[in-house]
PDB file of N, CA and C in Angstrom:
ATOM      1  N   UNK A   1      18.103 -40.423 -14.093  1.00  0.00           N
ATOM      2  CA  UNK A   1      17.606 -40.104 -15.404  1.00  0.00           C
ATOM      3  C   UNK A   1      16.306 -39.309 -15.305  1.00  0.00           C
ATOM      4  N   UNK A   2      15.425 -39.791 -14.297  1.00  0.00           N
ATOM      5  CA  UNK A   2      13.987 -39.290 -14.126  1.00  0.00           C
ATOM      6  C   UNK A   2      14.009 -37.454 -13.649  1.00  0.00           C
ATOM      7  N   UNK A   3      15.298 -37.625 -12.539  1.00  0.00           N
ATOM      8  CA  UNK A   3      15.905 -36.331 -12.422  1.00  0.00           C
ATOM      9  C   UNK A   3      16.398 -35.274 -13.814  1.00  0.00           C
ATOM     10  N   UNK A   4      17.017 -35.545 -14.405  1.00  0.00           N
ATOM     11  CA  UNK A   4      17.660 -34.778 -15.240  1.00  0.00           C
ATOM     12  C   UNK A   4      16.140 -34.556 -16.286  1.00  0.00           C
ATOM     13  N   UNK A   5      15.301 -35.357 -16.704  1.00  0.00           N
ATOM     14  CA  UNK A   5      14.650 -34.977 -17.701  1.00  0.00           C
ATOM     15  C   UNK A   5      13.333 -34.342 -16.961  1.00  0.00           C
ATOM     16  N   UNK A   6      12.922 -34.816 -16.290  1.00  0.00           N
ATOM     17  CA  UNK A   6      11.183 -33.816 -15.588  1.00  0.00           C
ATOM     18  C   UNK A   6      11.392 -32.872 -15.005  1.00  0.00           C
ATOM     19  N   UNK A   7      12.230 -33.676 -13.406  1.00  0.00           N
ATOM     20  CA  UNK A   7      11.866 -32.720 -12.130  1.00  0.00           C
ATOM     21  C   UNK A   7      13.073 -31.527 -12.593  1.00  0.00           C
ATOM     22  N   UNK A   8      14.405 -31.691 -13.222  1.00  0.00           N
ATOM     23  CA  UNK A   8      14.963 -30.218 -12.932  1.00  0.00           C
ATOM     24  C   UNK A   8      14.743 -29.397 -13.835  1.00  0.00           C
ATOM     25  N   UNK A   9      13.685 -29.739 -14.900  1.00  0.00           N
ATOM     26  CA  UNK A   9      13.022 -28.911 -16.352  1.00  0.00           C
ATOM     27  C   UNK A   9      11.909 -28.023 -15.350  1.00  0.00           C
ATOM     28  N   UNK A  10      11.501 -28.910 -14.637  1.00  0.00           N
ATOM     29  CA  UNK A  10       9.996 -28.500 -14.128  1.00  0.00           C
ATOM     30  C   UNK A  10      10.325 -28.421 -12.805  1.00  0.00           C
ATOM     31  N   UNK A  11      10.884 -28.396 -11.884  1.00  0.00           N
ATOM     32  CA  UNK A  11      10.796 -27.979 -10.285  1.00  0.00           C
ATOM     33  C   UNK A  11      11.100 -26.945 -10.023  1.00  0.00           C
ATOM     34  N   UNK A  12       9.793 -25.861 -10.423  1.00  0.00           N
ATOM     35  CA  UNK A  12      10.427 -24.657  -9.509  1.00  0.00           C
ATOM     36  C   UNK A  12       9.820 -24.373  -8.455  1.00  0.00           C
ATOM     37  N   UNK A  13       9.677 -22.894  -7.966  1.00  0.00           N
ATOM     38  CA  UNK A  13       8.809 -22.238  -6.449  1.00  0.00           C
ATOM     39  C   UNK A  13       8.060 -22.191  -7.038  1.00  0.00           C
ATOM     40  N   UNK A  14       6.789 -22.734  -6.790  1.00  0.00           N
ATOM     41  CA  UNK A  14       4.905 -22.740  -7.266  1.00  0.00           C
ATOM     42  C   UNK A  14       4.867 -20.883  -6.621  1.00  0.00           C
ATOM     43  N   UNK A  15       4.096 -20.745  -7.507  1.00  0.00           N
ATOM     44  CA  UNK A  15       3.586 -18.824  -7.382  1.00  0.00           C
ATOM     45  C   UNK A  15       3.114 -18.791  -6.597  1.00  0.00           C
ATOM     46  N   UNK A  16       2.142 -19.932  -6.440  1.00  0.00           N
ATOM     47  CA  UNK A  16       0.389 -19.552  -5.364  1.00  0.00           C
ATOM     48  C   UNK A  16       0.427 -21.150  -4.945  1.00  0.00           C
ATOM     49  N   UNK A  17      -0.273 -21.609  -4.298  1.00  0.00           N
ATOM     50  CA  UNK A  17      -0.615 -22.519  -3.716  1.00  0.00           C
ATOM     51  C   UNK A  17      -1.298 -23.488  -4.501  1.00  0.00           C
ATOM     52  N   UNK A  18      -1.074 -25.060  -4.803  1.00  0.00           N
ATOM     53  CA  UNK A  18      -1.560 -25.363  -5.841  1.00  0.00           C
ATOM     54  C   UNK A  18      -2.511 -26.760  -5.131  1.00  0.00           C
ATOM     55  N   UNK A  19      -2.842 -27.555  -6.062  1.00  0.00           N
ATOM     56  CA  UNK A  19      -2.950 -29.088  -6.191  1.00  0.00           C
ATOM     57  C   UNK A  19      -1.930 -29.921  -5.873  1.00  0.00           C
ATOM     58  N   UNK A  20      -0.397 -29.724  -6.515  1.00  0.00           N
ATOM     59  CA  UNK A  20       0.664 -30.282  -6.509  1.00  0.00           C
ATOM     60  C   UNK A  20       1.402 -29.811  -5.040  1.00  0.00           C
ATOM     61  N   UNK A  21       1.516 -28.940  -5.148  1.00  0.00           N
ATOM     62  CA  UNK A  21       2.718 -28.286  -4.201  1.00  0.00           C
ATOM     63  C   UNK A  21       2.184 -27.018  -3.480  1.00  0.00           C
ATOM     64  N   UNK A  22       2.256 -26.765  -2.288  1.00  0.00           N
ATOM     65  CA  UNK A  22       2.278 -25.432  -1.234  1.00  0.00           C
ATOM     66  C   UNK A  22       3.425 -24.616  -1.009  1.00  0.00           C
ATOM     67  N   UNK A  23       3.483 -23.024  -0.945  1.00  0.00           N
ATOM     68  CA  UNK A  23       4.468 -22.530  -0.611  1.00  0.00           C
ATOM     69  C   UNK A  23       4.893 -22.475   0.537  1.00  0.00           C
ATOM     70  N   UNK A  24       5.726 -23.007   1.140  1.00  0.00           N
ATOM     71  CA  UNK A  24       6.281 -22.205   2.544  1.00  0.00           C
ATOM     72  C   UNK A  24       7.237 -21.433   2.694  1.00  0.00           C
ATOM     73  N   UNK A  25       7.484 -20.861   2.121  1.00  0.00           N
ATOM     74  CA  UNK A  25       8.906 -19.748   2.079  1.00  0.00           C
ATOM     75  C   UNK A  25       8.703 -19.092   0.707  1.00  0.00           C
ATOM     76  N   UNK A  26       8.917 -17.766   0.992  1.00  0.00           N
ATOM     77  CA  UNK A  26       9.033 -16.892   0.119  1.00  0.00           C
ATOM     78  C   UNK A  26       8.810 -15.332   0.112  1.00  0.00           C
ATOM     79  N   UNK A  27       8.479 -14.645  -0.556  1.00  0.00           N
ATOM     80  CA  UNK A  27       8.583 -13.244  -0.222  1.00  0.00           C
ATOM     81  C   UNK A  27       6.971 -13.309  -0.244  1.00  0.00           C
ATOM     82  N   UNK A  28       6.430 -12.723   1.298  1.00  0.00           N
ATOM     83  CA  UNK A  28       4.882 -12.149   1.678  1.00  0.00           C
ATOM     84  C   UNK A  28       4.391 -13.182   2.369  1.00  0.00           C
ATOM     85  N   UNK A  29       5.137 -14.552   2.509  1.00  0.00           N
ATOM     86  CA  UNK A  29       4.727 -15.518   3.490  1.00  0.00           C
ATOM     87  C   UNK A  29       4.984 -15.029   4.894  1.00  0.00           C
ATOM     88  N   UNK A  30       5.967 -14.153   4.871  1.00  0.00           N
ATOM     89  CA  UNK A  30       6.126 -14.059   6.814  1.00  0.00           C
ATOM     90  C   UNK A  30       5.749 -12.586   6.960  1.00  0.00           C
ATOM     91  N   UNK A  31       4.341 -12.434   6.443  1.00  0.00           N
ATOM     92  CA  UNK A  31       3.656 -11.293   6.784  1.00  0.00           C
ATOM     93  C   UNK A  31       3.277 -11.301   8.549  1.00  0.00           C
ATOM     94  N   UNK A  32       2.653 -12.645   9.007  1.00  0.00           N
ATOM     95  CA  UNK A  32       2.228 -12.012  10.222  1.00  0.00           C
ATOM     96  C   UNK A  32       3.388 -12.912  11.404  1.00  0.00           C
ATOM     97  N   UNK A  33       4.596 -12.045  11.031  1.00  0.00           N
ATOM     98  CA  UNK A  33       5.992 -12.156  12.106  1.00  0.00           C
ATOM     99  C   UNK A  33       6.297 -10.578  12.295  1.00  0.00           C
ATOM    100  N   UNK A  34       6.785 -10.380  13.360  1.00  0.00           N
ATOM    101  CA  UNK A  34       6.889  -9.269  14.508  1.00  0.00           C
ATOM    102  C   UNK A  34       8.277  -9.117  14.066  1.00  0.00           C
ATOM    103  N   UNK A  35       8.703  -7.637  13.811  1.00  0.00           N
ATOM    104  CA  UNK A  35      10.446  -7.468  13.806  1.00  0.00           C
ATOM    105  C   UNK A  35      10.210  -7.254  15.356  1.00  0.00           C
ATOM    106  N   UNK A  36      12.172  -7.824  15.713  1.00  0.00           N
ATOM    107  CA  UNK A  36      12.382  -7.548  16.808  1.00  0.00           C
ATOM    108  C   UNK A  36      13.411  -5.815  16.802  1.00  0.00           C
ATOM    109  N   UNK A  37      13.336  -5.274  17.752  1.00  0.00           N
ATOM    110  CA  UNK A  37      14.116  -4.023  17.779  1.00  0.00           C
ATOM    111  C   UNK A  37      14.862  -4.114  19.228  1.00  0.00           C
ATOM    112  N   UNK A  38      15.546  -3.024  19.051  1.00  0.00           N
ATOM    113  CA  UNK A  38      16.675  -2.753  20.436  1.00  0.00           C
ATOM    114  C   UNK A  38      16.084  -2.588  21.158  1.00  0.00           C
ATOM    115  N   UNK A  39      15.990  -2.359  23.032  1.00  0.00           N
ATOM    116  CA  UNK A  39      15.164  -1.740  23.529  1.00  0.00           C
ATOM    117  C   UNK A  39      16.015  -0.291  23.522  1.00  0.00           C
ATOM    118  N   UNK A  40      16.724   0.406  22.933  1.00  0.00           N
ATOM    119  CA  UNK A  40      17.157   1.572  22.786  1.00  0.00           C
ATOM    120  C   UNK A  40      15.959   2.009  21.874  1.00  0.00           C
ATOM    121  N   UNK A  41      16.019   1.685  21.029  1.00  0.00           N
ATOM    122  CA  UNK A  41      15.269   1.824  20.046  1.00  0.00           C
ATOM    123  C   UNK A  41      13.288   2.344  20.448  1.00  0.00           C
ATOM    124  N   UNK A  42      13.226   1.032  21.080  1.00  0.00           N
ATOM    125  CA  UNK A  42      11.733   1.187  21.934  1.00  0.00           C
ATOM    126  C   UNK A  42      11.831   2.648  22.565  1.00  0.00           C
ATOM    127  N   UNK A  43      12.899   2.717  23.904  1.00  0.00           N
ATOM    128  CA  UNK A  43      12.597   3.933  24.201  1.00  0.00           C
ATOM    129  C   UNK A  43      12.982   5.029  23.603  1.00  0.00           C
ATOM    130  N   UNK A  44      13.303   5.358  22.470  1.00  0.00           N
ATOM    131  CA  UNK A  44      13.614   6.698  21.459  1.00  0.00           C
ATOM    132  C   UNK A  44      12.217   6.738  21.059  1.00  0.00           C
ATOM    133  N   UNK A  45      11.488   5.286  20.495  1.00  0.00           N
ATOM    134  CA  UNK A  45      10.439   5.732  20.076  1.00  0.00           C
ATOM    135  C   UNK A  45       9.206   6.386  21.023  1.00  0.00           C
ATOM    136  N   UNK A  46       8.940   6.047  22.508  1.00  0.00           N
ATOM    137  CA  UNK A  46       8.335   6.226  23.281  1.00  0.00           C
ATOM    138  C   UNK A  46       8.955   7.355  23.681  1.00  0.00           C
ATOM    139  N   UNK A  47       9.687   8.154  23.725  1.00  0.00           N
ATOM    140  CA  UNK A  47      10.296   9.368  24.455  1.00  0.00           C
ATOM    141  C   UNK A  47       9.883  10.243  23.175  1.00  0.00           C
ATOM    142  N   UNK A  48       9.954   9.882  21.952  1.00  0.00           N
ATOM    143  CA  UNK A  48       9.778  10.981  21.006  1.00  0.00           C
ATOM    144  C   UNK A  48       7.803  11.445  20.965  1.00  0.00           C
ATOM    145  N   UNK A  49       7.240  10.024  21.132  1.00  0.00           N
ATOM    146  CA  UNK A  49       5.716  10.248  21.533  1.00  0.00           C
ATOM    147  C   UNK A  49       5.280  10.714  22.381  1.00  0.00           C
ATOM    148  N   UNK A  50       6.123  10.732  23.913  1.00  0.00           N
ATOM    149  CA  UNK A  50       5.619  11.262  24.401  1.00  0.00           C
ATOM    150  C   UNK A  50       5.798  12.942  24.506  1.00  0.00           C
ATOM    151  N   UNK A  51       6.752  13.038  23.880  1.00  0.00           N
ATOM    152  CA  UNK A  51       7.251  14.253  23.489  1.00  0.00           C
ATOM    153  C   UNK A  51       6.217  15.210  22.887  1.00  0.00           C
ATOM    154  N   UNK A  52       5.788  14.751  21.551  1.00  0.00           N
ATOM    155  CA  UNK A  52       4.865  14.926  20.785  1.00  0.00           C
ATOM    156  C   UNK A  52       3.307  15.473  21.652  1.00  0.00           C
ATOM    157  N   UNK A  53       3.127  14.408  22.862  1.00  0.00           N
ATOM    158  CA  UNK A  53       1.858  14.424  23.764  1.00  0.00           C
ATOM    159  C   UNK A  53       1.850  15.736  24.296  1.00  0.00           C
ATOM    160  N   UNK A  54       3.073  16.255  24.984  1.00  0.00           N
ATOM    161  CA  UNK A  54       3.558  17.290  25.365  1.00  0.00           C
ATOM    162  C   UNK A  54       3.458  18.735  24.713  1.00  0.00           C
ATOM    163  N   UNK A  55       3.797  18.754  23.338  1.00  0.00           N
ATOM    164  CA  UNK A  55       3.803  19.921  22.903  1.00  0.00           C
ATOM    165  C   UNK A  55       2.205  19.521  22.418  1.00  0.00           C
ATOM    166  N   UNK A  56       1.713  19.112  22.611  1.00  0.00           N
ATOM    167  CA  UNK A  56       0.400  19.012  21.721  1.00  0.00           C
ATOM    168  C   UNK A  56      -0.443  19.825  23.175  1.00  0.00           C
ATOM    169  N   UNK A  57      -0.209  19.251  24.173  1.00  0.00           N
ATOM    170  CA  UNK A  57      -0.770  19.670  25.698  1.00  0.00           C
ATOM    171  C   UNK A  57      -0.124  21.322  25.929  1.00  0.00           C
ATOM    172  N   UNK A  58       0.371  21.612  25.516  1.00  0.00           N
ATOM    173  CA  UNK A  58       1.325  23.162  25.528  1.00  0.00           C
ATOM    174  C   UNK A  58       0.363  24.023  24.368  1.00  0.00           C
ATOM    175  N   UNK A  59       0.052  23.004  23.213  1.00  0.00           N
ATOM    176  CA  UNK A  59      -0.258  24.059  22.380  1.00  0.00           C
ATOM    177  C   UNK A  59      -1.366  24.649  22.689  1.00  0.00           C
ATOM    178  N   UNK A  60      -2.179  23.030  23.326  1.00  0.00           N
ATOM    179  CA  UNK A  60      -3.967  23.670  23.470  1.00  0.00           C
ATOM    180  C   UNK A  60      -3.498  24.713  24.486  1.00  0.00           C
ATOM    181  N   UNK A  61      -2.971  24.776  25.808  1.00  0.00           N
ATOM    182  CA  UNK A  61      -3.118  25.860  26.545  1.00  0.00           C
ATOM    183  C   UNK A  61      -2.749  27.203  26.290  1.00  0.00           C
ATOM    184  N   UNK A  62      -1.558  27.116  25.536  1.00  0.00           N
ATOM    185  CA  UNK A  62      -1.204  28.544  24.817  1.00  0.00           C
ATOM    186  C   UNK A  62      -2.222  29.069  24.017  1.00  0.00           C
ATOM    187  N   UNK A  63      -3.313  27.922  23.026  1.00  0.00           N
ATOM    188  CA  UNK A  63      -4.338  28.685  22.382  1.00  0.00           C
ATOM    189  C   UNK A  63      -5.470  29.432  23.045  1.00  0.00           C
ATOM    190  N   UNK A  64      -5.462  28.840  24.234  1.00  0.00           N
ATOM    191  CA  UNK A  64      -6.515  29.093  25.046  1.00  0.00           C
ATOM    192  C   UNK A  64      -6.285  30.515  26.050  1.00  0.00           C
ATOM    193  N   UNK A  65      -5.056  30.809  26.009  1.00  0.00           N
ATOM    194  CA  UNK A  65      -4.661  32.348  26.583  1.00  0.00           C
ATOM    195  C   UNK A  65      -4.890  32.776  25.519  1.00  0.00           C
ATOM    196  N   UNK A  66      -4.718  32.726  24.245  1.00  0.00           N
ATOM    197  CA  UNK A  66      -4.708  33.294  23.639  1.00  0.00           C
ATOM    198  C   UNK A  66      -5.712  33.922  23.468  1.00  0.00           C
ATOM    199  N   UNK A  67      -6.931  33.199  23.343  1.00  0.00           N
ATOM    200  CA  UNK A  67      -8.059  33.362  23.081  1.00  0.00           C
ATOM    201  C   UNK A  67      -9.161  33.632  24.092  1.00  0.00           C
ATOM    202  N   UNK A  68      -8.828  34.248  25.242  1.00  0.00           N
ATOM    203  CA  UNK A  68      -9.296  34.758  26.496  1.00  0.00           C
ATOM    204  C   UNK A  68      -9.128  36.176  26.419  1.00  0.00           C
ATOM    205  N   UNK A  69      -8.448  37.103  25.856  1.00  0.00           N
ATOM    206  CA  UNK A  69      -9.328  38.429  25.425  1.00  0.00           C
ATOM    207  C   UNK A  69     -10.423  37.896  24.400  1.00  0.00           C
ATOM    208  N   UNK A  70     -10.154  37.499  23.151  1.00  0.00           N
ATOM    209  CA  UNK A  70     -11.266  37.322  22.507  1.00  0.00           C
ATOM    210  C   UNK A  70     -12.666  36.747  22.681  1.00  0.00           C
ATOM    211  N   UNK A  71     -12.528  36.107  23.714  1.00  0.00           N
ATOM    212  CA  UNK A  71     -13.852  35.584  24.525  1.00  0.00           C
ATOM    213  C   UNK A  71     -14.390  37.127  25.086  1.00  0.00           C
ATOM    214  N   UNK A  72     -13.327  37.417  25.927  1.00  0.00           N
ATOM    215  CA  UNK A  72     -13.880  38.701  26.652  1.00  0.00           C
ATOM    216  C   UNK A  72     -14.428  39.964  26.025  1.00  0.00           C
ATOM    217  N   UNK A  73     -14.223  40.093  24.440  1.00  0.00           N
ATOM    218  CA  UNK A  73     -14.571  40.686  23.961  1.00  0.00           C
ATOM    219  C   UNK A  73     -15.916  40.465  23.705  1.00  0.00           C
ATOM    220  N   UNK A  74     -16.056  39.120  23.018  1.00  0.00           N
ATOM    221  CA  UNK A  74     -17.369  38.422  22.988  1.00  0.00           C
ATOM    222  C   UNK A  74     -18.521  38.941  23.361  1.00  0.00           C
TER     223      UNK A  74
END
């Protein structure tokens, strides 16, 4: 009886953390959990960075011929 008239009028998921009741489950509680990934995945991402390292190391030197008459003009 105590069931049917309080607790299933009134038992829901508390919003925030209260006096009465704490959340443990819900959406923004498992903020500090780690996704797991493939290790395919890992190395696509590490092959595409280092990729990135690469043309970045290509570009400075190509700018730098480039800019070796213009020094010499200097």
């Amino acid at each position: 009886m105590m069931y049917f008239l309080v607790i299933r009028s009134r038992g829901r998921v508390p919003i925030s953390d209260g006096f009465v009741a704490r959340r443990i489950a819900g959406p923004g509680l498992a903020a500090n959990h780690f996704f797991q990934i493939k290790p395919e995945q890992a190395l696509a991402a590490l092959e595409s960075k280092m990729e990135l390292d690469e043309l970045e190391v290509w570009r400075k030197n190509l700018e730098t011929k480039i800019e070796i008459p213009t020094e010499k003009y200097k």
